[in-house]
C-alpha atoms as a PDB file:
ATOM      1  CA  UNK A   1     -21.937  10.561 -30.037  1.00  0.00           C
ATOM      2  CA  UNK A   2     -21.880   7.935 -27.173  1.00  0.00           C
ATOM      3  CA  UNK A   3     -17.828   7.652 -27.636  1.00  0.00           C
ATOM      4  CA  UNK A   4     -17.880  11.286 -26.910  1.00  0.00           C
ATOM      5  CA  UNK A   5     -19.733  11.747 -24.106  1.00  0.00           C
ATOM      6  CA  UNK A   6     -18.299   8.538 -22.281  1.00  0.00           C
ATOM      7  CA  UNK A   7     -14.601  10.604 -23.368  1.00  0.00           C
ATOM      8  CA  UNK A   8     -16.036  13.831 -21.647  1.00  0.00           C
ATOM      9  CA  UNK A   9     -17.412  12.184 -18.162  1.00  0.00           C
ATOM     10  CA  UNK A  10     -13.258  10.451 -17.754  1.00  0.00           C
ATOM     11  CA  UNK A  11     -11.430  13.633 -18.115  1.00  0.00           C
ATOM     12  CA  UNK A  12     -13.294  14.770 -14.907  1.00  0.00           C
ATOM     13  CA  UNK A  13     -12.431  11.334 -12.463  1.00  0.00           C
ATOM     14  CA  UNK A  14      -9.876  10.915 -10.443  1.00  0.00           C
ATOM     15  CA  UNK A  15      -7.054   7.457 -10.838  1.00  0.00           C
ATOM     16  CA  UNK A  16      -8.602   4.923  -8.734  1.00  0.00           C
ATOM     17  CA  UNK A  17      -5.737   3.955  -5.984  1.00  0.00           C
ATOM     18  CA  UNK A  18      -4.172   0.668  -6.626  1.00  0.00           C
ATOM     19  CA  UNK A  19      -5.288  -2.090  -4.409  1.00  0.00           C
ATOM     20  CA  UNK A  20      -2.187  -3.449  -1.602  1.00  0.00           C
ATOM     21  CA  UNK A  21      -1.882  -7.027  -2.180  1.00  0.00           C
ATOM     22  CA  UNK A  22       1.606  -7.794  -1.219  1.00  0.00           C
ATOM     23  CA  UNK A  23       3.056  -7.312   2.941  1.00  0.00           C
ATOM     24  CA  UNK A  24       5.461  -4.062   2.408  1.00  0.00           C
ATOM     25  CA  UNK A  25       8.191  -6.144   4.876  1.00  0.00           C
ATOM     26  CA  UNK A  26       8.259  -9.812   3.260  1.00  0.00           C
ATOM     27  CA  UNK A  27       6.785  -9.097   0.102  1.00  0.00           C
ATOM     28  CA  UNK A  28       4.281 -12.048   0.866  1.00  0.00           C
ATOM     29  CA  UNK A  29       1.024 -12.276  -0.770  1.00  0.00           C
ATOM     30  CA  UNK A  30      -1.723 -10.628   1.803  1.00  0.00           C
ATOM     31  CA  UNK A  31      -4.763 -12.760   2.447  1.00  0.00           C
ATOM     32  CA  UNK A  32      -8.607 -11.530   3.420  1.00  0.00           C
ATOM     33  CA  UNK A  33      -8.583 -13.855   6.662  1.00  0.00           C
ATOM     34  CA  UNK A  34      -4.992 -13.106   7.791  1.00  0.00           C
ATOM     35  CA  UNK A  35      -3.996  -9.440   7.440  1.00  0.00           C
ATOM     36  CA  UNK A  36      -2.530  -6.849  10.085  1.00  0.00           C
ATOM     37  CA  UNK A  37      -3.457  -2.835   9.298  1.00  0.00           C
ATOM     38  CA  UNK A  38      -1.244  -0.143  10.879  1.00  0.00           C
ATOM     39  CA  UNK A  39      -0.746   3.393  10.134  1.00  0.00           C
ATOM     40  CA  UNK A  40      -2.266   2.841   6.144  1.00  0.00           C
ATOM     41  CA  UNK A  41      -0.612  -0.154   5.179  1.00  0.00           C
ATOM     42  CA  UNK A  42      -1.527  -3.953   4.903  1.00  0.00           C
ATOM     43  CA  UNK A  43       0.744  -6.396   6.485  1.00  0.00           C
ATOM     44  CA  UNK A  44       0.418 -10.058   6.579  1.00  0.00           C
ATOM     45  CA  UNK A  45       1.508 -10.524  10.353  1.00  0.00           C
ATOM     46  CA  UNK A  46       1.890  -8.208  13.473  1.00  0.00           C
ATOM     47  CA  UNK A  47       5.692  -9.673  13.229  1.00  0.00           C
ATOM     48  CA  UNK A  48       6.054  -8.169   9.870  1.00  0.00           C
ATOM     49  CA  UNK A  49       4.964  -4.897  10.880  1.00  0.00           C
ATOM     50  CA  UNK A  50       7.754  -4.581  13.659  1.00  0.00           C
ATOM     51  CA  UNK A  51      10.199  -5.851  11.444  1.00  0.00           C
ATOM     52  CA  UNK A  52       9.414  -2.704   8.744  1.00  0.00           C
ATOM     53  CA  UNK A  53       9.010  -0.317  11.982  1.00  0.00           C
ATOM     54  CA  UNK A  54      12.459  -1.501  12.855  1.00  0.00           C
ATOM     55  CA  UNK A  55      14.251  -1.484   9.368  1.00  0.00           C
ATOM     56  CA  UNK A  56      12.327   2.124   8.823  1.00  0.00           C
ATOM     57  CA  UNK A  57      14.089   2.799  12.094  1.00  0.00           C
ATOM     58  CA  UNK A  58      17.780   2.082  11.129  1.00  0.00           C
ATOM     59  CA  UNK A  59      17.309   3.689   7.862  1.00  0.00           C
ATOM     60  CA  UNK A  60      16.350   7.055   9.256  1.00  0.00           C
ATOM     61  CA  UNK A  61      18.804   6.816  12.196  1.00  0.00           C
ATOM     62  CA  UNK A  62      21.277   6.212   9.207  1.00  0.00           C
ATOM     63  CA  UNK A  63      20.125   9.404   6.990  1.00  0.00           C
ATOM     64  CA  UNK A  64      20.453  11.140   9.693  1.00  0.00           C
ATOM     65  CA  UNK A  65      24.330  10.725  10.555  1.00  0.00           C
END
């Protein structure tokens, strides 16, 4: 009776969201003390974050062409 109810209460939730641990730009392992947030993402420097602004950049300006 327990398995059932426990089965019933998880066909109501909702995925939990998988927790960012690697920098989107170097691929680098992001750390509590040394992290950069902008625009929903983790990075693990401000440097990385301009680099993916800039390579997000050149992709679009090449999509568009």
């Amino acid at each position: 009776m327990a398995g059932e109810a426990d089965k019933e209460k998880g066909a109501g939730e909702k995925p939990k969201a998988e927790k960012q641990t690697n920098c989107p730009s170097c691929n680098k392992l992001i750390k509590k003390l040394k992290r950069y947030y902008r625009n929903g993402k983790l990075y693990c420097s401000k440097k990385c974050w301009r680099a993916f602004v800039v390579k997000s950049k050149e992709e679009a300006g090449k999509e568009n062409k």
